[in-house]
C-alpha atoms as a PDB file:
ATOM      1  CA  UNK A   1      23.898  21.692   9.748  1.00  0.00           C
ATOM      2  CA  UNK A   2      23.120  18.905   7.148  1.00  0.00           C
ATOM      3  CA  UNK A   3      23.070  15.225   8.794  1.00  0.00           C
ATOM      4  CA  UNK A   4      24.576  12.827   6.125  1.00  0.00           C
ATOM      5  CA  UNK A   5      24.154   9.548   8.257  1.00  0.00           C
ATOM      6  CA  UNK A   6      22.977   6.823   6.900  1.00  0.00           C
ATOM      7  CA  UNK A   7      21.361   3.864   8.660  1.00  0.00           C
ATOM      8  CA  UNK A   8      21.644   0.367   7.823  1.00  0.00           C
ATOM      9  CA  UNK A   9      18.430  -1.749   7.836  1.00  0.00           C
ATOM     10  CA  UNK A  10      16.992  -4.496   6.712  1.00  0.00           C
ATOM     11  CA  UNK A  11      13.884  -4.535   4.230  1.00  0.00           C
ATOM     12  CA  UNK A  12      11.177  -7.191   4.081  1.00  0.00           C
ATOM     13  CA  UNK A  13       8.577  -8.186   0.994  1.00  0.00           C
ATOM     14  CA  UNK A  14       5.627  -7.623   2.628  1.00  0.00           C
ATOM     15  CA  UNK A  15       1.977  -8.787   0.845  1.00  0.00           C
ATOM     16  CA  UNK A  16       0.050  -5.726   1.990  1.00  0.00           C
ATOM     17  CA  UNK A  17      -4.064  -4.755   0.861  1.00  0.00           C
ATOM     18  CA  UNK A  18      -4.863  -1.393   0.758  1.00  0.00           C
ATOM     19  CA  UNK A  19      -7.761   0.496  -1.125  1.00  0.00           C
ATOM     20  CA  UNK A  20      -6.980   0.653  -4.526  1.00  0.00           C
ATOM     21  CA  UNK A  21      -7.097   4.624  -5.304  1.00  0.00           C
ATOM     22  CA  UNK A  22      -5.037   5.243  -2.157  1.00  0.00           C
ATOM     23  CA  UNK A  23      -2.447   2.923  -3.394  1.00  0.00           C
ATOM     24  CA  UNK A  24      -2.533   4.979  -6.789  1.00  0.00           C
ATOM     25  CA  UNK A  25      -2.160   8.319  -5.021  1.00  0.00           C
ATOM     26  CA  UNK A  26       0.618   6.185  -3.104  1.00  0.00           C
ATOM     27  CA  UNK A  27       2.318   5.403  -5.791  1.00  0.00           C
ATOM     28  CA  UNK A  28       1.535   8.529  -8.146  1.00  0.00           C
ATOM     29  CA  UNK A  29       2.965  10.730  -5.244  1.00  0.00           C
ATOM     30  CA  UNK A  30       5.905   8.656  -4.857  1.00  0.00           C
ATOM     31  CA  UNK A  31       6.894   8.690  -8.623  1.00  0.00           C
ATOM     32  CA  UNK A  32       6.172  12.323  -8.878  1.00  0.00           C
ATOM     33  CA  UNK A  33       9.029  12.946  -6.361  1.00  0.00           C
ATOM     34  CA  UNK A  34      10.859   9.911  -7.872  1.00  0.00           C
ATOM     35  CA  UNK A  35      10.752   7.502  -5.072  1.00  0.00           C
ATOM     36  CA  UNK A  36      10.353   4.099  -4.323  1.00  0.00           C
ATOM     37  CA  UNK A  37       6.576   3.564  -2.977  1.00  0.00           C
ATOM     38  CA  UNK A  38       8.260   1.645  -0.102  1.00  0.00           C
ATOM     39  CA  UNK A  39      10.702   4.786   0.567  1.00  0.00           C
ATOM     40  CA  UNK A  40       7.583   6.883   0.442  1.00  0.00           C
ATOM     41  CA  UNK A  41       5.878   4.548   3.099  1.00  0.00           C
ATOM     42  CA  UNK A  42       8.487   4.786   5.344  1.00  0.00           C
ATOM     43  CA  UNK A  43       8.923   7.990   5.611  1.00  0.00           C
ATOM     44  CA  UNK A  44       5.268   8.689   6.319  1.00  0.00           C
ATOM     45  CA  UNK A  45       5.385   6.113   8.983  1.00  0.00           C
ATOM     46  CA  UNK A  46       8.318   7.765  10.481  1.00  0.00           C
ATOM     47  CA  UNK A  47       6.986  10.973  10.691  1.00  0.00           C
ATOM     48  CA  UNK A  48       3.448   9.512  12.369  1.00  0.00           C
ATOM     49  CA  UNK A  49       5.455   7.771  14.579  1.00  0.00           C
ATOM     50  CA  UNK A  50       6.952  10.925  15.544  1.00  0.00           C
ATOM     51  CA  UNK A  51       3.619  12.863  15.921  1.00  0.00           C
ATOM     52  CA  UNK A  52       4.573  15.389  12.872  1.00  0.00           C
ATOM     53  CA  UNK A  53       3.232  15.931   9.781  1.00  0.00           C
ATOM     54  CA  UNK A  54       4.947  14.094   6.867  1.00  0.00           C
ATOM     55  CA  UNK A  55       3.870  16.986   4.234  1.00  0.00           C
ATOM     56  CA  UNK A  56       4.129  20.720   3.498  1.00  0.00           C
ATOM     57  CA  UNK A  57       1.488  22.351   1.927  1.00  0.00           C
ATOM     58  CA  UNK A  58       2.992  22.265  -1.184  1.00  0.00           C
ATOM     59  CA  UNK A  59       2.843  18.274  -1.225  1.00  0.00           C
ATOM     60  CA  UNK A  60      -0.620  18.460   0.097  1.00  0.00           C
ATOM     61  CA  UNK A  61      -1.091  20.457  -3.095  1.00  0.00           C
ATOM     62  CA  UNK A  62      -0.186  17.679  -5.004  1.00  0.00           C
ATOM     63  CA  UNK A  63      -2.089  14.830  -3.140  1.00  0.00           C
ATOM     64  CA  UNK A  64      -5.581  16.995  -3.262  1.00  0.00           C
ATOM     65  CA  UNK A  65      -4.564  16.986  -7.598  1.00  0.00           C
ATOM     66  CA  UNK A  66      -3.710  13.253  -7.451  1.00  0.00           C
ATOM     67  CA  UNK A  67      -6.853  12.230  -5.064  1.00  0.00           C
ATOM     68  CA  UNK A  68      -8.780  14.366  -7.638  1.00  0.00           C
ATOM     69  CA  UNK A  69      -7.367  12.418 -10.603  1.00  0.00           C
ATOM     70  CA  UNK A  70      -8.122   9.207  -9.666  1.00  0.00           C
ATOM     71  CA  UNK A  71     -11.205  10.003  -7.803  1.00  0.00           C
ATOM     72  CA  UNK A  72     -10.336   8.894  -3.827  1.00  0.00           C
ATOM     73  CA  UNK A  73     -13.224  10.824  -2.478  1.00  0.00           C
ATOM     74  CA  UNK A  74     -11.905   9.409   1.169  1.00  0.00           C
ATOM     75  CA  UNK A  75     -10.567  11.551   4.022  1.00  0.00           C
ATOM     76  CA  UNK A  76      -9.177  10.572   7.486  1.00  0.00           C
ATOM     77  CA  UNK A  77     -13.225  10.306   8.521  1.00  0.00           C
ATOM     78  CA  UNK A  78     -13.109   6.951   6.686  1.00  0.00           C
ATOM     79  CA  UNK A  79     -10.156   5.554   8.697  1.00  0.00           C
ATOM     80  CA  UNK A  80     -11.369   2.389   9.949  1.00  0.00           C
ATOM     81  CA  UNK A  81     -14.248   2.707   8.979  1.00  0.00           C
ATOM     82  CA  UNK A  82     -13.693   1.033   5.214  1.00  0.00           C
ATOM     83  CA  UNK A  83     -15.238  -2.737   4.264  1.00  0.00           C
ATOM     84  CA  UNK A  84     -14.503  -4.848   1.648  1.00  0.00           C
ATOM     85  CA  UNK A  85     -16.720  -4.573  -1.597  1.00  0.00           C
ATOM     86  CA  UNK A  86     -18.968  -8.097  -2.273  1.00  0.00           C
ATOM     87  CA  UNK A  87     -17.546  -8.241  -5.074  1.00  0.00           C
ATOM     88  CA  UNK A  88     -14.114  -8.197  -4.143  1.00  0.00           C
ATOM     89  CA  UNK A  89     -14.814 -10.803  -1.268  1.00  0.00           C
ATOM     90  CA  UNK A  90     -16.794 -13.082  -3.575  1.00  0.00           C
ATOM     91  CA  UNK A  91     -13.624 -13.023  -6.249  1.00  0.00           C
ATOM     92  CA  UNK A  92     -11.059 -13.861  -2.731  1.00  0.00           C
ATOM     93  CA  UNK A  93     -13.084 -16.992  -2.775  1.00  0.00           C
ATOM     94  CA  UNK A  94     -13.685 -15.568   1.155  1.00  0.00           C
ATOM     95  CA  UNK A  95     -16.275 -17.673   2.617  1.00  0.00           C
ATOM     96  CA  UNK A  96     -18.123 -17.265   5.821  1.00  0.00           C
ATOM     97  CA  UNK A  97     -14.925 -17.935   8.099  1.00  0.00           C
ATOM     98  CA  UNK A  98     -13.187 -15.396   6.024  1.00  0.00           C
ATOM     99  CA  UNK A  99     -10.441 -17.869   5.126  1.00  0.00           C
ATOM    100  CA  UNK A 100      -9.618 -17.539   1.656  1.00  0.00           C
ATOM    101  CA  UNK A 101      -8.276 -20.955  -0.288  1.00  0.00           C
ATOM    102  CA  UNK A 102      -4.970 -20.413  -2.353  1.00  0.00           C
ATOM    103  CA  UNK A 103      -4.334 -22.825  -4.687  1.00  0.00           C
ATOM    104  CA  UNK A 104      -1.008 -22.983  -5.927  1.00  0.00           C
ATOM    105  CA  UNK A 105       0.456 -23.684  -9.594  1.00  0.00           C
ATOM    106  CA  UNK A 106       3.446 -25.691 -10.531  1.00  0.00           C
ATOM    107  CA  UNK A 107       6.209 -23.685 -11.923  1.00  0.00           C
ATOM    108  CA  UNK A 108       6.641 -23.911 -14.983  1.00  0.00           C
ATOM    109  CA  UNK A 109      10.734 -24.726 -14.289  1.00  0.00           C
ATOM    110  CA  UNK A 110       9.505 -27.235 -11.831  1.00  0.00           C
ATOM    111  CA  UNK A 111       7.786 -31.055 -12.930  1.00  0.00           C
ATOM    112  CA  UNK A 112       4.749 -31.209 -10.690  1.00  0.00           C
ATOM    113  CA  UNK A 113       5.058 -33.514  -7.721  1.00  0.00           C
ATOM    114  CA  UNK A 114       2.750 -36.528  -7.704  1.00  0.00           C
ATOM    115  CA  UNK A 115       0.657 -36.840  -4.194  1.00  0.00           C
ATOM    116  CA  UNK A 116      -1.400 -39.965  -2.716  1.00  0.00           C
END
């Protein structure tokens, strides 16, 4: 029997980091089966939640191809276990608290505002 329900949700932007060849498998997987990378997400995060598997071997296939291609040598032995590169941290502008400083620009539709 096919289940056609749908289920209303709601969807937030969310400002995640995440290892940059991971993120390219991510989204290289997710285009390959021409999906959203957030779709993609979510379903892996459904199926964890679940305790199953969120792949058959045949999409396995195509992660090991895709992890070769853009050369994620990482495996779940690395979960947790991954630190920031110095020179990733020294571009944040991180400093010893870890805060980072933002520093906004004005829009360009919007006349700077003038403060004391």
């Amino acid at each position: 029997m096919i289940n056609d329900s749908k289920f209303v949700v709601e969807r937030v932007q969310t400002g995640v980091r995440m290892e940059k060849r991971i993120l390219k498998v991510l989204k290289g997987f997710a285009e390959y089966h021409d999906m959203t990378l957030g779709d993609l997400l979510e379903g892996i995060v459904l199926h964890a939640f679940d305790g199953k598997t969120p792949f058959r071997a045949e999409s396995l296939g195509r992660i090991r191809e895709l992890k070769k291609f853009y050369g994620l040598d990482l495996d779940s032995r690395a979960s947790h276990q991954l630190v920031e590169s110095r020179r990733r941290s020294a571009q944040s502008g991180a400093g010893k608290t870890g805060v980072r400083t933002v520093t906004k620009k004005p829009r360009a539709d919007k006349t700077p505002v003038k403060t004391k």
